[in-house]
N, C-alpha and C. Protein backbone atom coordinates (compact mmCIF):
# COMPACT_ATOMS: atom_id res chain seq x y z
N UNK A 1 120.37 95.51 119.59
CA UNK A 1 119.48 96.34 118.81
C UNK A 1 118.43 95.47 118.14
N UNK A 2 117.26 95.71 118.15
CA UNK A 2 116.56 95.23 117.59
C UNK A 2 116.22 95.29 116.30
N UNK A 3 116.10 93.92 115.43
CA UNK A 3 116.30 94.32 113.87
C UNK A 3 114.30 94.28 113.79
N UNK A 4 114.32 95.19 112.65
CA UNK A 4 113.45 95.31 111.87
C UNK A 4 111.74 93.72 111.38
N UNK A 5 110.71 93.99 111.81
CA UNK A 5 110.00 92.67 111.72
C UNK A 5 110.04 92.66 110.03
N UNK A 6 109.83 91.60 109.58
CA UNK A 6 109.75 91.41 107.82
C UNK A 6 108.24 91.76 107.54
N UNK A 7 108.50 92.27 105.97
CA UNK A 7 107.12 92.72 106.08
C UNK A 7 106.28 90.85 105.58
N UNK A 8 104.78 91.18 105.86
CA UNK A 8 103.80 90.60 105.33
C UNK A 8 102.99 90.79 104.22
N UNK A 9 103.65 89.87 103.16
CA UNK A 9 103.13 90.79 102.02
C UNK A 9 101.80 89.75 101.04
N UNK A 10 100.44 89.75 101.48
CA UNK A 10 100.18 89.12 100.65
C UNK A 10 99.89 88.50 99.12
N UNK A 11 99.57 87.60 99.14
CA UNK A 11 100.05 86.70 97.01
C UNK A 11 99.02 88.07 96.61
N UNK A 12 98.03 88.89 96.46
CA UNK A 12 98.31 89.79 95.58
C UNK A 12 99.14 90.81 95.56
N UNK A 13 99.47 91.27 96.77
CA UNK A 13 100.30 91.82 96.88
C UNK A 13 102.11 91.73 95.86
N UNK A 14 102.04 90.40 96.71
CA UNK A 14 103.30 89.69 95.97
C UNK A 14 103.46 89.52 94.31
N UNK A 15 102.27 89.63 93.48
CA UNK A 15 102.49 90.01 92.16
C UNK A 15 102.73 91.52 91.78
N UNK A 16 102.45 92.06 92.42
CA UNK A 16 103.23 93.55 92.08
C UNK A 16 104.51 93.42 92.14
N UNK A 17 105.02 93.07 93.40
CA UNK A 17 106.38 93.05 94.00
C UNK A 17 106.62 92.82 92.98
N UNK A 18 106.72 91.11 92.26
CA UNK A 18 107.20 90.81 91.76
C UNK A 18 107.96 91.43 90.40
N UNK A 19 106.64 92.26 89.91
CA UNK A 19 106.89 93.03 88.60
C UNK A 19 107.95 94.08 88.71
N UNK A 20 108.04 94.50 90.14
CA UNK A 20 108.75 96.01 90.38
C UNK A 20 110.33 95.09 90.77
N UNK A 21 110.26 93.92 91.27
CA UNK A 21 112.00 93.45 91.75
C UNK A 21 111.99 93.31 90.21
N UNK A 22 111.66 92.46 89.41
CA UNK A 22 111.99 92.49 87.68
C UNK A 22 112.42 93.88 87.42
N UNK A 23 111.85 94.56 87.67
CA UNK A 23 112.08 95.84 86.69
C UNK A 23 113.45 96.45 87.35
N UNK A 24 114.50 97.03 86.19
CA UNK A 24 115.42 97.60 86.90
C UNK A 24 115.52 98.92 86.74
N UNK A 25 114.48 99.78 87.03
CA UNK A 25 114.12 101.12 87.14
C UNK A 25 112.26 101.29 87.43
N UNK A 26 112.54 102.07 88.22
CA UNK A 26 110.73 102.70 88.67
C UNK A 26 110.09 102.71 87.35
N UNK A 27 109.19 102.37 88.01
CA UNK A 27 107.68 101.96 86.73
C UNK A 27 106.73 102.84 87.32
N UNK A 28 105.67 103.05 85.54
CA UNK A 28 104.65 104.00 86.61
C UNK A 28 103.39 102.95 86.73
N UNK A 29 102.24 102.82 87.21
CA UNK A 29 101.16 101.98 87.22
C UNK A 29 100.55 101.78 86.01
N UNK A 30 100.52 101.93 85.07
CA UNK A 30 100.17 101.74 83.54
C UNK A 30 101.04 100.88 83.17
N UNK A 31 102.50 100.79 83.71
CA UNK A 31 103.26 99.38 82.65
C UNK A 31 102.98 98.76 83.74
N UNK A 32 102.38 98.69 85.57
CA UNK A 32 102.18 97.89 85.80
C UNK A 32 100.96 96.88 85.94
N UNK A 33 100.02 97.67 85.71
CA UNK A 33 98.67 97.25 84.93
C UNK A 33 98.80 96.69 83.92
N UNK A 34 99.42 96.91 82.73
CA UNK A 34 99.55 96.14 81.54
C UNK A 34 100.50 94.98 81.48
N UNK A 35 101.53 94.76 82.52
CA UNK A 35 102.13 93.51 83.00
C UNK A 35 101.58 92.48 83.57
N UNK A 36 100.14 92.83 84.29
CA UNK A 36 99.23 91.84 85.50
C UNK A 36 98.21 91.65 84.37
N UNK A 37 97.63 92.57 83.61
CA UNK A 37 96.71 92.25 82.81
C UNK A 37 96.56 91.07 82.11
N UNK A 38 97.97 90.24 81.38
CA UNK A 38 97.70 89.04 81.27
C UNK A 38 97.88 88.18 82.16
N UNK A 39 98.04 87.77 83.32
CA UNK A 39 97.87 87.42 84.19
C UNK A 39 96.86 87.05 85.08
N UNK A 40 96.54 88.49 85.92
CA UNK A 40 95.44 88.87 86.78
C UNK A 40 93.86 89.41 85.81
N UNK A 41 92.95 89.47 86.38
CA UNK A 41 91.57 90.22 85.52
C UNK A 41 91.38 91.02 86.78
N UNK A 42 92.11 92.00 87.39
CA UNK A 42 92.32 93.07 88.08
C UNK A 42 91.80 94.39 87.45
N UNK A 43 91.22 95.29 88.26
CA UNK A 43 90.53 96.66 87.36
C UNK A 43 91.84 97.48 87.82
N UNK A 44 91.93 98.53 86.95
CA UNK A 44 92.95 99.49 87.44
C UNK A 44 93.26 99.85 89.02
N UNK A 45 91.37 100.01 89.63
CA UNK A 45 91.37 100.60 91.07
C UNK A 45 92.33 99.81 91.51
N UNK A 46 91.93 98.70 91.76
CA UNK A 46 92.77 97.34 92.48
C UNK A 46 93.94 97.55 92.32
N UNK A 47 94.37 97.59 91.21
CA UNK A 47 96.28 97.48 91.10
C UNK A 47 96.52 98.88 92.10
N UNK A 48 95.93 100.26 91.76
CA UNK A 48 96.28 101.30 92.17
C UNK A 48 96.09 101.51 93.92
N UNK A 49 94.89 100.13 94.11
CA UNK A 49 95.35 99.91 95.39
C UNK A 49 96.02 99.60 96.11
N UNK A 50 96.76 98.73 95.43
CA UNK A 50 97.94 97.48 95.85
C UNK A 50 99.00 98.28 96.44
N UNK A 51 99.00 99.31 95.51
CA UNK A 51 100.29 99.97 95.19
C UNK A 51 100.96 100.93 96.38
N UNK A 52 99.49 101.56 96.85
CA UNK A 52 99.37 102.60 98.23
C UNK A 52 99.47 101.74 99.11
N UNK A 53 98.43 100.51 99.13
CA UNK A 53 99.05 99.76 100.22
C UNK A 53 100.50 99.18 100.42
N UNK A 54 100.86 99.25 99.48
CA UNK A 54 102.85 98.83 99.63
C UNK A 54 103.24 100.12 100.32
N UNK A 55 103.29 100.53 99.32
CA UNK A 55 103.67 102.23 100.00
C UNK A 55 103.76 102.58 101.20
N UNK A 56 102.26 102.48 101.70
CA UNK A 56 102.37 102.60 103.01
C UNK A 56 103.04 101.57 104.53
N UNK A 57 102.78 100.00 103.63
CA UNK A 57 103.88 99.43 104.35
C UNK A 57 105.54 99.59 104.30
N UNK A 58 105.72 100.78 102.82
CA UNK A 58 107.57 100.59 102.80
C UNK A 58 108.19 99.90 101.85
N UNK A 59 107.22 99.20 101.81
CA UNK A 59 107.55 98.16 100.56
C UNK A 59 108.27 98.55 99.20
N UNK A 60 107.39 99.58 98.89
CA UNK A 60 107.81 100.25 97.51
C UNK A 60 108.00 101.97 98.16
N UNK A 61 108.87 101.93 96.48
CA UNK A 61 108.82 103.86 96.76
C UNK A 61 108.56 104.80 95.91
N UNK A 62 107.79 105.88 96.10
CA UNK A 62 107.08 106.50 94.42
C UNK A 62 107.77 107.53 94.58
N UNK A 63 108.04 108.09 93.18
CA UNK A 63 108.26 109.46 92.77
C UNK A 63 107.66 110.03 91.84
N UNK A 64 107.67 111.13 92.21
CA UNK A 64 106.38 111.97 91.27
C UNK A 64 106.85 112.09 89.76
N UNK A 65 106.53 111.91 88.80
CA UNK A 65 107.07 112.30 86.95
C UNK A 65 106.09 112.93 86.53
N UNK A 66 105.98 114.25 86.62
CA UNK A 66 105.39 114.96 86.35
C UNK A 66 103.66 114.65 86.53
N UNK A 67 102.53 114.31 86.15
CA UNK A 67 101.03 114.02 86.24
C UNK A 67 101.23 112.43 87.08
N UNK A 68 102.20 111.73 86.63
CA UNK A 68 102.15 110.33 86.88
C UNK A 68 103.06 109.92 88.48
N UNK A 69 103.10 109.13 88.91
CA UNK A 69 104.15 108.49 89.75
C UNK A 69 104.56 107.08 89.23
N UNK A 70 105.75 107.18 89.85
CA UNK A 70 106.45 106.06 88.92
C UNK A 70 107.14 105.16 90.54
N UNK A 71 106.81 103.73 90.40
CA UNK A 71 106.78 102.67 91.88
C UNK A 71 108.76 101.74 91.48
N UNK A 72 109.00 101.72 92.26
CA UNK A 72 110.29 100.89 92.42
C UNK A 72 110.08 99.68 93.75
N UNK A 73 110.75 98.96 93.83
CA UNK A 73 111.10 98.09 95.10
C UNK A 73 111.30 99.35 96.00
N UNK A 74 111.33 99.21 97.23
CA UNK A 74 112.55 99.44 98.36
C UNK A 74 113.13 98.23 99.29
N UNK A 75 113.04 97.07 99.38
CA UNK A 75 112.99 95.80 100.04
C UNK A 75 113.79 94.82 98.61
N UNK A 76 114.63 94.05 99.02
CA UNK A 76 114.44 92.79 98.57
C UNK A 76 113.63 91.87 98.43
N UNK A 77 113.73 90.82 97.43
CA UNK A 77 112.43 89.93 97.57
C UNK A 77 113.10 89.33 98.94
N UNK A 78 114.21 89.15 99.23
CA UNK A 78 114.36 87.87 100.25
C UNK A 78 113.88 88.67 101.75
N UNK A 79 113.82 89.97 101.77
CA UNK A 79 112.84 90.69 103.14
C UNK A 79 111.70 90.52 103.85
């Protein structure tokens, strides 16, 4: 059977990750904007891009909270 290719996740990418394997419950993009903010000089769009683009690789997984969505891992970091 063929296993699964790993994803490709690039270093901006990989600072999201990072914030969401830390976290041990789904976050919504506002604590993760305000986590990169000292860090990164990223505009909201950007992070909120990052985020769809995980998404759509699998990476992460959203659920709706009412107006907001809130992002978790789905992957290990070691994936």
């Amino acid at each position: 059977m063929k296993q699964p290719s790993p994803l490709s996740i690039p270093k901006a990418e990989w600072a999201v990750m990072e914030i969401l394997w830390e976290s041990q419950e789904a976050i919504s993009s506002e604590q993760i904007i305000a986590q990169l903010a000292s860090e990164q000089s990223w505009s909201e769009g950007t992070v909120r891009s990052l985020l769809s683009r995980l998404a759509k690789q699998g990476a992460i997984e959203t659920e709706r909270d009412g107006r907001r969505f809130l992002y978790r891992a789905s992957c290990e970091r070691a994936d």
